[in-house]
Protein backbone atom coordinates (compact mmCIF):
# COMPACT_ATOMS: atom_id res chain seq x y z
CA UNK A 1 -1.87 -35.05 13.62
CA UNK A 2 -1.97 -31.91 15.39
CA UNK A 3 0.71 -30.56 18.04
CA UNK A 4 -1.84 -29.31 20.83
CA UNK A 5 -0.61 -27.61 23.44
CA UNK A 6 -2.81 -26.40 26.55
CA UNK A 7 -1.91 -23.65 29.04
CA UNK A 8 1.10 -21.36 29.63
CA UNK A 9 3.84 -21.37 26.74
CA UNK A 10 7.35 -20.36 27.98
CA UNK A 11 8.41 -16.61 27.20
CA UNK A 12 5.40 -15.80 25.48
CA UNK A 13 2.34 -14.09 27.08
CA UNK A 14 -0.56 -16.35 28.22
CA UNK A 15 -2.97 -16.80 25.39
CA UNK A 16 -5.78 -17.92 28.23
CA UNK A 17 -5.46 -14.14 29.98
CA UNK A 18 -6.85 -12.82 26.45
CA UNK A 19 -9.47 -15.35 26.00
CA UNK A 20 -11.13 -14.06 29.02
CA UNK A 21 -12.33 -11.37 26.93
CA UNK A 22 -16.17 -11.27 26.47
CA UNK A 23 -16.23 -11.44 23.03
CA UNK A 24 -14.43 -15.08 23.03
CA UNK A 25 -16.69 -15.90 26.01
CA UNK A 26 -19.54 -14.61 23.74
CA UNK A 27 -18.53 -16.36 20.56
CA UNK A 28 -17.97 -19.56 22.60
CA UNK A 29 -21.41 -19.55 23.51
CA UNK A 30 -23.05 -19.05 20.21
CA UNK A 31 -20.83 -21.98 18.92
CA UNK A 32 -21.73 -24.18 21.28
CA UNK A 33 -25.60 -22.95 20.48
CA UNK A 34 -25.09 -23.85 16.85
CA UNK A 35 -23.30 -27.15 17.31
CA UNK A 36 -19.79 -26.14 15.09
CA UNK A 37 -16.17 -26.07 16.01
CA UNK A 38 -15.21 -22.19 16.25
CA UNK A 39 -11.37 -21.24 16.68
CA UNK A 40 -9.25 -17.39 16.58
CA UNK A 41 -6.44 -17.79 14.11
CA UNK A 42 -4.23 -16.13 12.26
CA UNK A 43 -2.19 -12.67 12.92
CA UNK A 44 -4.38 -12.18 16.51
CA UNK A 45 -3.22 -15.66 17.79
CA UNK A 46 0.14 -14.20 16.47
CA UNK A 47 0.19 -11.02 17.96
CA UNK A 48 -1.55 -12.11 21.44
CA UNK A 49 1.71 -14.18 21.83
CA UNK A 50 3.75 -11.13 20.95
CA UNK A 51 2.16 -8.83 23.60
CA UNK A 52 0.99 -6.80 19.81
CA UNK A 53 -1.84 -4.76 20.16
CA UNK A 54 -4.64 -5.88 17.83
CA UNK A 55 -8.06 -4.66 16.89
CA UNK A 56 -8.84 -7.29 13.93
CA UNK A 57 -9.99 -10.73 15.19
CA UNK A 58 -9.89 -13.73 12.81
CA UNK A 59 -12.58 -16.41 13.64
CA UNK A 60 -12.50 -19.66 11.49
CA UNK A 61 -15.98 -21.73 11.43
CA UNK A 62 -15.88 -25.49 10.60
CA UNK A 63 -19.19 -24.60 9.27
CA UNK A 64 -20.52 -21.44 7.96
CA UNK A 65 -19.06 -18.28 9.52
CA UNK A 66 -21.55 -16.24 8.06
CA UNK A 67 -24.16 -18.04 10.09
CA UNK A 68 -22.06 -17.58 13.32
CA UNK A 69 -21.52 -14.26 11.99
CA UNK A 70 -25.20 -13.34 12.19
CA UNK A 71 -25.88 -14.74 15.87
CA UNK A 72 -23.10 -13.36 17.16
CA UNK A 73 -24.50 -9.52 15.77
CA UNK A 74 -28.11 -10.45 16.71
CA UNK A 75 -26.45 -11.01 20.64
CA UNK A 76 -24.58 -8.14 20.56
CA UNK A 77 -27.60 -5.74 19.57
CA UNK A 78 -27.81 -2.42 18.74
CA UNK A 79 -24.58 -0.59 17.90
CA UNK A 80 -22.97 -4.03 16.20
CA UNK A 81 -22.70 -3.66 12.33
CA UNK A 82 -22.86 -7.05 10.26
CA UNK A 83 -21.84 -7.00 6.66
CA UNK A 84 -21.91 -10.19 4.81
CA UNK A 85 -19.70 -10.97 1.40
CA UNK A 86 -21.31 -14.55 0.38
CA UNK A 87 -19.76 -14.99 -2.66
CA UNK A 88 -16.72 -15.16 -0.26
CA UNK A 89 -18.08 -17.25 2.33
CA UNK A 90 -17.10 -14.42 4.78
CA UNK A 91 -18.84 -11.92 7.17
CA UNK A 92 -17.73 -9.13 9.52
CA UNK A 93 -19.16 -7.37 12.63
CA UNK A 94 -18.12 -4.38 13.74
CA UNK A 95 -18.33 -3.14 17.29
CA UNK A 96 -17.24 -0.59 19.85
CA UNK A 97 -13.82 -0.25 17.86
CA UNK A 98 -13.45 -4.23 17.32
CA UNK A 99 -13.72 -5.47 14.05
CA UNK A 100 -14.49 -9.87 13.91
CA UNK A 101 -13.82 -11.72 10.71
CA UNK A 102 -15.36 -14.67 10.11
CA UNK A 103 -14.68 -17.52 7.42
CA UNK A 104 -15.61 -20.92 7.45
CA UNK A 105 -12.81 -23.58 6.81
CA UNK A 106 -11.93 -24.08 3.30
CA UNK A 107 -9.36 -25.40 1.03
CA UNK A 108 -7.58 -24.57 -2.00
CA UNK A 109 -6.38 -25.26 -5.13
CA UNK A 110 -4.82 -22.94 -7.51
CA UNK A 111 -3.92 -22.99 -11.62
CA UNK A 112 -0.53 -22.15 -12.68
CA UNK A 113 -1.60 -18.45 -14.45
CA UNK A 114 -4.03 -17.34 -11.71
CA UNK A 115 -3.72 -16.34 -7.71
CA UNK A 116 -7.59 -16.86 -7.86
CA UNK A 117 -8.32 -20.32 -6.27
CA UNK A 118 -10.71 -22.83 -6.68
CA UNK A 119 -12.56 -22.87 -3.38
CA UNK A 120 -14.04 -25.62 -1.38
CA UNK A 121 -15.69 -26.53 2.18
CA UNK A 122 -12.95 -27.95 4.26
CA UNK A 123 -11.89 -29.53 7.53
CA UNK A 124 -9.64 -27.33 10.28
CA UNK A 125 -6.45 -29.41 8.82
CA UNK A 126 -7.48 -28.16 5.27
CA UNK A 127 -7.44 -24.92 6.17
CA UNK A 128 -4.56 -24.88 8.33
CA UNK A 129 -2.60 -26.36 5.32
CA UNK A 130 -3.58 -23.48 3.10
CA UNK A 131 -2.50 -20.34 5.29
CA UNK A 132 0.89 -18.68 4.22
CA UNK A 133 3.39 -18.92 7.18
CA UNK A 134 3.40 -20.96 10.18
CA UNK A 135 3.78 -18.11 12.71
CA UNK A 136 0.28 -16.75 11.40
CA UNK A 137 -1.04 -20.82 11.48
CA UNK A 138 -2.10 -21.40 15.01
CA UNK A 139 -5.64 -21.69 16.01
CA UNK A 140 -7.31 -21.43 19.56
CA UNK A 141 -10.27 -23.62 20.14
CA UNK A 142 -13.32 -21.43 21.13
CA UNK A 143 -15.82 -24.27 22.16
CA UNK A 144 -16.53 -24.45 25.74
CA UNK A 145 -15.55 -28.29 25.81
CA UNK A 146 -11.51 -27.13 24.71
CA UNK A 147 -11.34 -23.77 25.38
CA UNK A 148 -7.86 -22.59 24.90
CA UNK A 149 -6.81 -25.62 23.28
CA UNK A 150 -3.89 -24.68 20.88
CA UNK A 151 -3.94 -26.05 17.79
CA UNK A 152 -0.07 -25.75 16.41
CA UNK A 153 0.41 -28.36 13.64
CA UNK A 154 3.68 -26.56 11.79
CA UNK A 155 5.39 -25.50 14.85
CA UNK A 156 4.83 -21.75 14.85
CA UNK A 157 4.77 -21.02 18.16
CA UNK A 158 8.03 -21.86 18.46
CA UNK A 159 8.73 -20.11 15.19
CA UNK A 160 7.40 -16.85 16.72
CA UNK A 161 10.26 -17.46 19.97
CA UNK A 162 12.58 -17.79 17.30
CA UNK A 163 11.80 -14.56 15.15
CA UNK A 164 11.21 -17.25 12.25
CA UNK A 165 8.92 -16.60 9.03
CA UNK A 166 8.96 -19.90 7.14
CA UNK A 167 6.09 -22.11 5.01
CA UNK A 168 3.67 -24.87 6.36
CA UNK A 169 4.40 -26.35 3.50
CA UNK A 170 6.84 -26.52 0.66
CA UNK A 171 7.48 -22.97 -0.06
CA UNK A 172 7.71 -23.34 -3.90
CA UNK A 173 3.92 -24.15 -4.04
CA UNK A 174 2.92 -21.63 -1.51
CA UNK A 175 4.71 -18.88 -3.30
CA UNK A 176 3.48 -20.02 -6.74
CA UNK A 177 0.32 -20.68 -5.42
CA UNK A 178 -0.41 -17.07 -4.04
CA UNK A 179 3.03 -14.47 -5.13
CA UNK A 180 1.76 -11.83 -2.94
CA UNK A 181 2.50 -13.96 -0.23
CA UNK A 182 6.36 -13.24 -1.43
CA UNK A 183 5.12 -9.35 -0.32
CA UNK A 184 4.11 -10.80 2.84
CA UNK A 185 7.42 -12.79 3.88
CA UNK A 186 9.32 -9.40 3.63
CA UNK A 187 6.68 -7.18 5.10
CA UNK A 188 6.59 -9.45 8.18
CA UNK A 189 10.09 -9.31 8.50
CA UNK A 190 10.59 -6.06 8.26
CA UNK A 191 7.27 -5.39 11.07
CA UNK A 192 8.48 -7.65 13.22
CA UNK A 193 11.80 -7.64 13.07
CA UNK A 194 12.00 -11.20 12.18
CA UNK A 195 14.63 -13.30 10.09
CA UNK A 196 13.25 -15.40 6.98
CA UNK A 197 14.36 -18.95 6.70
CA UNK A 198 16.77 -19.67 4.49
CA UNK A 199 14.44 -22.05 2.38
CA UNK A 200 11.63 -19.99 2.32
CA UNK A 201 14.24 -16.82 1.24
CA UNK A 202 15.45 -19.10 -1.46
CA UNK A 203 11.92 -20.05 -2.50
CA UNK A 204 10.97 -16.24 -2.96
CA UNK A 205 13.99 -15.67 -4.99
CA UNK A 206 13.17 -18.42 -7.58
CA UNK A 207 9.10 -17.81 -7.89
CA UNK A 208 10.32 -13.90 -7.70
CA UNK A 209 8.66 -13.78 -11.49
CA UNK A 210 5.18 -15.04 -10.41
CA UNK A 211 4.71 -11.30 -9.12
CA UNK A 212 3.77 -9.98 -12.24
CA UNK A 213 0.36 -11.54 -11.82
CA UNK A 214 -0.82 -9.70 -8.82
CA UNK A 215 -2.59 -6.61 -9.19
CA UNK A 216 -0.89 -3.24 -8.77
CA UNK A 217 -2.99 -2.47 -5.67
CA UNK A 218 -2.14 -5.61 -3.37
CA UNK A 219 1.78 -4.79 -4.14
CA UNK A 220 1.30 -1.49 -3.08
CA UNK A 221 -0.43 -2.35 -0.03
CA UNK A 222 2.07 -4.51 1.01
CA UNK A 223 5.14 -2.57 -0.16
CA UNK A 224 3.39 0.78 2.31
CA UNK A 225 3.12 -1.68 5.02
CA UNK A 226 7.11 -2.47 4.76
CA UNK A 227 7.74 1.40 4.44
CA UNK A 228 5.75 1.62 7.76
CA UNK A 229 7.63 -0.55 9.26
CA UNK A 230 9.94 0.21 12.05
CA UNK A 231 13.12 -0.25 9.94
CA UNK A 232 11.96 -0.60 6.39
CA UNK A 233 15.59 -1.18 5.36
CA UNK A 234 14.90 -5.00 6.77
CA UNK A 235 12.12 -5.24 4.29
CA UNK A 236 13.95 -3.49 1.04
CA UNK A 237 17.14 -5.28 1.57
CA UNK A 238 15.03 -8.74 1.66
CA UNK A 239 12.98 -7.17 -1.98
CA UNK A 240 16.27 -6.76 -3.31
CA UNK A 241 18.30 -9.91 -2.31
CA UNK A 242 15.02 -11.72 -3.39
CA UNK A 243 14.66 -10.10 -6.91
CA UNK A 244 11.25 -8.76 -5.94
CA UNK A 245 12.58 -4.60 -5.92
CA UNK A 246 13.69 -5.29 -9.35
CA UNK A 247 10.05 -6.35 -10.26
CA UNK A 248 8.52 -3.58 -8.38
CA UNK A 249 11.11 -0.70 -8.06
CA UNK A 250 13.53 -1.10 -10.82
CA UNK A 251 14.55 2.61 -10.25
CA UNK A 252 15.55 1.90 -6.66
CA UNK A 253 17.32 -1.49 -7.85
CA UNK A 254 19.18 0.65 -10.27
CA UNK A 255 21.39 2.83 -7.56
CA UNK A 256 23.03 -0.28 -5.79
CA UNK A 257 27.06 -1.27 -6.55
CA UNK A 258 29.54 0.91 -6.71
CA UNK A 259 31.59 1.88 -10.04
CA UNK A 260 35.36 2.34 -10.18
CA UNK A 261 37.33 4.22 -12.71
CA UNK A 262 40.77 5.35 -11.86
CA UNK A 263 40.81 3.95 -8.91
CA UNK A 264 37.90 6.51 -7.66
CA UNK A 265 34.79 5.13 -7.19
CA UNK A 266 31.26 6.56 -5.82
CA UNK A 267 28.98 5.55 -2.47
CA UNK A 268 26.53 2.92 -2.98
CA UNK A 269 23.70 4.94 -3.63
CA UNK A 270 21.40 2.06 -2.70
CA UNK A 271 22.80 1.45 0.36
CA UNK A 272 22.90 5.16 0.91
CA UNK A 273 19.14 5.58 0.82
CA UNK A 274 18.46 2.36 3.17
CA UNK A 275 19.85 4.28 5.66
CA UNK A 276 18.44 7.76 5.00
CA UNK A 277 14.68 5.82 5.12
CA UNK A 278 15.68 4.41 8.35
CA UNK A 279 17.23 7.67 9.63
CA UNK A 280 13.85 9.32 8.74
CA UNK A 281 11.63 6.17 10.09
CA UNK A 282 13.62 6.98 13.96
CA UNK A 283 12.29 10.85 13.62
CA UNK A 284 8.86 10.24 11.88
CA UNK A 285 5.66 7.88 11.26
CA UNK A 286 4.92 10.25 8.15
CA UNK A 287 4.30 7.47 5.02
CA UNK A 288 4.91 10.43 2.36
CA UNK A 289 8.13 11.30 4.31
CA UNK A 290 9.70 8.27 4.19
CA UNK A 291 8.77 7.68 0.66
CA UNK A 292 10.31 10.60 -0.20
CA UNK A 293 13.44 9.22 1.57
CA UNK A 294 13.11 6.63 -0.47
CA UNK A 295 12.87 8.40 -3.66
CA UNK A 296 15.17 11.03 -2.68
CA UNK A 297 18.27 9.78 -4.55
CA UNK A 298 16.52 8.05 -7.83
CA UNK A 299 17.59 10.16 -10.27
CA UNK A 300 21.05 10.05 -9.55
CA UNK A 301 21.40 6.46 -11.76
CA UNK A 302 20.58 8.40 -15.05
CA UNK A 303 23.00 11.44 -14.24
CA UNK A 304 25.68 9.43 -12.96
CA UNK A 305 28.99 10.89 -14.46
CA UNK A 306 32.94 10.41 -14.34
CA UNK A 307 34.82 13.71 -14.98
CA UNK A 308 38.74 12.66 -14.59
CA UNK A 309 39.16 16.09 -13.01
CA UNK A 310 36.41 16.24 -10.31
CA UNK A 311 35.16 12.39 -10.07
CA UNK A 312 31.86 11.21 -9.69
CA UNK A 313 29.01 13.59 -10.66
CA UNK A 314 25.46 13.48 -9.89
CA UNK A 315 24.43 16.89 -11.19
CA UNK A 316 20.88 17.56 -11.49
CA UNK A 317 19.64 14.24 -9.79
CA UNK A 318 17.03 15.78 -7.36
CA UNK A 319 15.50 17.83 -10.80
CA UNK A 320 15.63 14.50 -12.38
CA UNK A 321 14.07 12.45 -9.91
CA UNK A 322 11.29 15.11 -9.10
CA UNK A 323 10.13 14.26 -13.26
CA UNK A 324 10.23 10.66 -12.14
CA UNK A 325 8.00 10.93 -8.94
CA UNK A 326 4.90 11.13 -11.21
CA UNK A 327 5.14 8.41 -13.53
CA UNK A 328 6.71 5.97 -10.64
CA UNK A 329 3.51 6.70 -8.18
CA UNK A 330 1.05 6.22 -11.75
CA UNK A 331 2.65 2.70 -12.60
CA UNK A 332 2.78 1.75 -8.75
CA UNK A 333 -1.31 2.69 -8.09
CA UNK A 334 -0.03 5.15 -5.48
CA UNK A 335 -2.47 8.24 -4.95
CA UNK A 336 -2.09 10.95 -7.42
CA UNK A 337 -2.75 13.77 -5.50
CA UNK A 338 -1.32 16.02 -2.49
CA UNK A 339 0.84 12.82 -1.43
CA UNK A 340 2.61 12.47 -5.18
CA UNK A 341 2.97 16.34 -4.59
CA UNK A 342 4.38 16.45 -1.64
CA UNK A 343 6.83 13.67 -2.19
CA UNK A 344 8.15 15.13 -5.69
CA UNK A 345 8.52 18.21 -3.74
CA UNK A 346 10.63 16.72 -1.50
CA UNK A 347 12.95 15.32 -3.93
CA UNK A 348 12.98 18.31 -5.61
CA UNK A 349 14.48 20.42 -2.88
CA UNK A 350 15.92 17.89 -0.80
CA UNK A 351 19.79 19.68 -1.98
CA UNK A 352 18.76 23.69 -1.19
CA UNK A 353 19.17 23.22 2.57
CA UNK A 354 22.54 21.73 1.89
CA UNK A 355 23.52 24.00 -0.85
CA UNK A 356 22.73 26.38 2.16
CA UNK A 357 24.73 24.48 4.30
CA UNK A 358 27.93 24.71 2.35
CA UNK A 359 28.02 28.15 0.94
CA UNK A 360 26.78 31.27 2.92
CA UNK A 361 23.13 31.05 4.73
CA UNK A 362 21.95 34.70 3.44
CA UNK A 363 18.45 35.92 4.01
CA UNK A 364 17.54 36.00 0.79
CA UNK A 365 18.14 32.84 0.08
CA UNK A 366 16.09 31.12 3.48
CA UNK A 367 13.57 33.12 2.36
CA UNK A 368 13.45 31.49 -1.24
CA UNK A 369 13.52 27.92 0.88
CA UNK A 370 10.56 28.60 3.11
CA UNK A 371 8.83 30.01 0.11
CA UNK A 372 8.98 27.06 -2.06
CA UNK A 373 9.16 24.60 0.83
CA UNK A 374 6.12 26.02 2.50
CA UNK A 375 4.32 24.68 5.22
CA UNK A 376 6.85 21.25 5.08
CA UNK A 377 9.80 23.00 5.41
CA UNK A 378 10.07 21.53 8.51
CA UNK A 379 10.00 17.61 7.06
CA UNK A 380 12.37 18.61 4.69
CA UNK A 381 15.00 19.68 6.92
CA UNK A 382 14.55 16.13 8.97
CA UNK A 383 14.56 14.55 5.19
CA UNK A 384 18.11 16.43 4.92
CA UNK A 385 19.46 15.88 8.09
CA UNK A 386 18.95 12.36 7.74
CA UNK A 387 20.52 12.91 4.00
CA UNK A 388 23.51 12.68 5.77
CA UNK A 389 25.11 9.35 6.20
CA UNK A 390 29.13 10.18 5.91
CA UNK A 391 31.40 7.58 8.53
CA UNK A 392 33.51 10.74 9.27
CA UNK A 393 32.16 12.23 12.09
CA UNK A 394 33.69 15.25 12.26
CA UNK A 395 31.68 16.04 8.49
CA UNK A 396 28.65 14.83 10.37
CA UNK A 397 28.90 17.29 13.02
CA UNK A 398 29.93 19.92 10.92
CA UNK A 399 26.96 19.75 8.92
CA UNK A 400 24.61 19.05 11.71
CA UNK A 401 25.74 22.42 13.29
CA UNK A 402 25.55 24.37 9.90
CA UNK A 403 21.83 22.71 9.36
CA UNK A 404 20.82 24.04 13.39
CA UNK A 405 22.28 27.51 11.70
CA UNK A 406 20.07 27.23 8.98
CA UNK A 407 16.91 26.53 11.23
CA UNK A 408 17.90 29.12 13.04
CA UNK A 409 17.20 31.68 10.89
CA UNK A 410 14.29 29.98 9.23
CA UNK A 411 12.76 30.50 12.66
CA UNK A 412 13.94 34.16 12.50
CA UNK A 413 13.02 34.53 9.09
CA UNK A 414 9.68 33.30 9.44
CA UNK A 415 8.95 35.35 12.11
CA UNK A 416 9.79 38.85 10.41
CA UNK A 417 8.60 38.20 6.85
CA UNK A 418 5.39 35.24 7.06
CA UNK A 419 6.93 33.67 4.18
CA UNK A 420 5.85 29.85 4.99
CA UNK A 421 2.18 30.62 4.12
CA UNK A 422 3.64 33.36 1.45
CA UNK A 423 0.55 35.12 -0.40
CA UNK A 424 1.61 38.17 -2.06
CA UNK A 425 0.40 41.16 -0.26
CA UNK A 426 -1.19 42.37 -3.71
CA UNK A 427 -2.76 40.40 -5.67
CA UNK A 428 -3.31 40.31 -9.77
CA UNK A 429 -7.01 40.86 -9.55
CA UNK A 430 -6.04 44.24 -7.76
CA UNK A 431 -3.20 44.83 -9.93
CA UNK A 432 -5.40 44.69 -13.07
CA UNK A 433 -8.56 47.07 -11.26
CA UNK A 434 -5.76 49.58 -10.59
CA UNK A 435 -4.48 49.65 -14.01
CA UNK A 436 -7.59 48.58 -15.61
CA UNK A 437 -5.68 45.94 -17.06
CA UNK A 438 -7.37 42.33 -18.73
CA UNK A 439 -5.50 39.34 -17.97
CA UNK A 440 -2.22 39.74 -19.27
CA UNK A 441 1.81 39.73 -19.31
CA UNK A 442 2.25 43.19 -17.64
CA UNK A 443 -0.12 41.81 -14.55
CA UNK A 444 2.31 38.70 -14.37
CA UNK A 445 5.43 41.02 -14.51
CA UNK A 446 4.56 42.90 -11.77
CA UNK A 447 2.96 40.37 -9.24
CA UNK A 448 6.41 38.25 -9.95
CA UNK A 449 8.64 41.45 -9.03
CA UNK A 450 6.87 42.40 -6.04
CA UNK A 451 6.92 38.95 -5.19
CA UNK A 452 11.06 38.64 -6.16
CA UNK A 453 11.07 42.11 -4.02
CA UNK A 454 10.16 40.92 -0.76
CA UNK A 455 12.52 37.32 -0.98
CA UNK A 456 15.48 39.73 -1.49
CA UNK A 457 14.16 41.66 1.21
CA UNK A 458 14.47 44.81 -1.29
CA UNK A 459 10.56 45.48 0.57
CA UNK A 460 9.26 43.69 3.73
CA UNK A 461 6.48 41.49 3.30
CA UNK A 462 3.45 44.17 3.93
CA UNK A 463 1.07 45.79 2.19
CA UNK A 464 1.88 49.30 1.84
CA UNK A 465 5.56 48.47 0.79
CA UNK A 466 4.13 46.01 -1.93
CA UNK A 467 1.41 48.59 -2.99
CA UNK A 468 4.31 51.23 -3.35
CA UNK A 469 6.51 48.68 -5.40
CA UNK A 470 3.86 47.79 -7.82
CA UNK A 471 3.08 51.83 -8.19
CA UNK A 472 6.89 52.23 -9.21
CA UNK A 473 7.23 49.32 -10.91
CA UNK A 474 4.31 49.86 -13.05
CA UNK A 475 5.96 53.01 -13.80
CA UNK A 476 8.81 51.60 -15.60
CA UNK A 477 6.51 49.75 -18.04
CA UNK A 478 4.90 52.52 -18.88
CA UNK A 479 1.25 51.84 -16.82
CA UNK A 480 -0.42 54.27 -14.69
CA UNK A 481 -3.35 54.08 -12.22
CA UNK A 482 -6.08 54.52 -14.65
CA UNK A 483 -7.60 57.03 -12.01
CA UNK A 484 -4.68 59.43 -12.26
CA UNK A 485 -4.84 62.23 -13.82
CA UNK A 486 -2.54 63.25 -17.00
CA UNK A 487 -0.07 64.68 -15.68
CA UNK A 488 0.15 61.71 -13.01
């Protein structure tokens, strides 16, 4: 039997106030007009109880949601966009910003190799009984007759009060069943801020293996949605307690525990980088960002040395973990492009503003930061600044007044030379129709000293300095302007 509950639910927001929204009012009607049981489920029911904003409304049909689907589009008129997937049973409408999904009830069953289930027509309890955690199993009744009725057979409502993400059923065969819903515990957790129960946790950590059998792309989806999260630590701590990080991110897995030797041991570098993501998920929504605080620290596992003289050595571990970036995103199905770019480029320099930091901030070498930094110079000072994590707070403020130094003059810099946007002031094509040079090694020589000249501020970044530099310059290799005379 189902818990039904009617009306007002204490501490929560009134579901009734949302159903007075034309589209319910709407879909009630057509309904009615077809003679099927129509309910919202799912994450809206969820989030209307959570005061969450929502654009994505779930409608389950006992009865085909396609046909509602189509009635529903046909009332609506022009402007509403129906697409229809019937090999799915499923439809959507589109309209004025509000997207409806509609699926008639169904059951499942599932084989032991395969997240793929076998599919049938079902009853309300059927498909209730097949969703993934109670706080996303309550269902509204749409029909005029109940309207509002709350259908809340596993408890979730109260689950939601609670900050609970547990099973409808026995959470072995749900996360055997479907392992990306494994993905979907955390991820939860980590959006909402809510705790997993300790059966359900326990659950994930022995079906942790099943994993392997969902596609690249659904991980990945799930694993951004974490990093998006408000404190993705929640989620990554959860993927690691669970097993799951070592399936996906063996290379993060690899940095946690500390190693002793002489009674010195190193930070946990794991632990370390939790933080660092979180610092950076407080200053920015950027996705690439925060996976490059993520990332930030991966090479340091393969580097890792004990010198009985100086301790614990990570030398090299941002070079390192810049060659890793690629093939990590390639095996993960993240995109390939400027975001892989930008992120090894992050890891890459994530050190130079510190190096900066601790020995002397000269010109020329600010100069050499904006230039190979460029226009995200500015995300990779927040990536440093939230780098560091030290307990001593007099090292925190030292360095956080020695980074404001070293903004300080990339600000100044910036302003005098236009390095950010660098583009040598003379380019090869001119240096070759000057010389009447082909492509070759002398035309690379002197584009990379006038380029050298102006980030050691030998020349300011301005044409006639740089066309002056490349005159002398040529000089010295022997190269005249083939316009000169012979005695040039």
């Amino acid at each position: 039997m189902f818990a039904v509950f009617v009306g007002k639910m204490l501490n929560i927001k009134p579901i009734s106030d949302e159903l007075n929204r034309s589209v319910f009012r709407t879909l009630s009607e057509v309904a009615d007009t077809l003679g099927v049981p129509c309910y919202v489920v799912g994450g809206y029911v969820r989030d209307i109880i959570l005061g969450r904003k929502s654009k994505d409304i779930d409608i389950l049909v006992v009865g085909s949601g396609i046909e509602v689907a189509s009635r529903y589009a046909a009332i609506l008129g022009k402007g509403a966009s129906l697409a229809v997937f019937r090999n799915f049973g499923t439809a959507q409408v589109k309209y004025r910003g509000l997207e409806v999904e509609f699926v008639g009830a169904r059951k499942e069953s599932y084989s032991h190799d395969s997240r793929k289930p076998v599919v049938e027509n079902g009853t309300l309890d059927d498909d209730l009984n097949r969703r993934d955690f109670t706080i996303n199993d309550i269902a509204v009744c749409l029909n005029s007759g109940s309207f509002g009725e709350i259908c809340d057979p596993f408890g979730g409502i109260g689950d939601i009060e609670r900050g609970i993400i547990r099973t409808p059923l026995d959470p072995d065969t749900t996360f055997s069943d479907d392992p990306l819903r494994m993905m979907r515990a955390v991820r939860f957790a980590s959006q909402l801020q809510f705790t997993v129960e300790p059966n359900t946790l326990a659950a994930i950590s022995r079906n942790a293996g099943r994993l392997k059998i969902i596609s690249g792309e659904r991980i990945i989806d799930e694993l951004n949605k974490i990093m998006a999260s408000p404190r993705p630590s929640v989620g990554l701590r959860l993927m690691e307690r669970t097993s799951l990080l070592q399936i996906v991110l063996p290379e993060l897995a690899a940095l946690k525990g500390v190693q002793s030797i002489d009674g010195r041991g190193h930070k946990d570098n794991f632990l370390h980088t939790l933080t660092v993501v979180d610092n950076v998920a407080e200053k920015s929504p950027n996705l690439w960002l925060r996976w490059g605080a993520l990332l930030h620290d991966i090479g340091k596992a393969a580097v890792k040395r004990y010198d009985k003289r100086t301790g614990w050595t990570f030398h090299n571990h941002n070079f390192i973990g810049a060659k890793m970036v690629p093939q990590l995103f390639r095996r993960l199905k993240l995109p390939m492009g400027e975001e892989m770019k930008y992120v090894r480029k992050m890891v890459d320099l994530h050190m130079r503003p510190i190096a900066l930091v601790e020995d002397e901030v000269t010109d020329s070498a600010v100069r050499r930061l904006l230039f190979d930094a460029g226009k995200d110079i500015d995300d990779l000072m927040l990536l440093c600044e939230a780098d560091i994590t030290s307990k001593n707070r007099d090292k925190v403020e030292r360095y956080m007044k020695n980074f404001a130094t070293v903004r300080r003059k990339l600000v100044e810099i910036e302003e005098k030379d236009r390095i950010r946007e660098f583009q040598p002031p003379v380019s090869g094509e001119e240096i070759m129709r000057v010389f009447g040079l082909p492509p070759s090694k002398p035309v690379g020589v002197i584009k990379d000293a006038i380029k050298e000249a102006i980030l050691d501020g030998v020349i300011p970044n301005s044409y006639p300095e740089a066309y002056d530099f490349m005159l002398t310059t040529a000089s010295r290799l022997g190269l005249k302007p083939k316009d000169a005379g012979p005695d040039a």
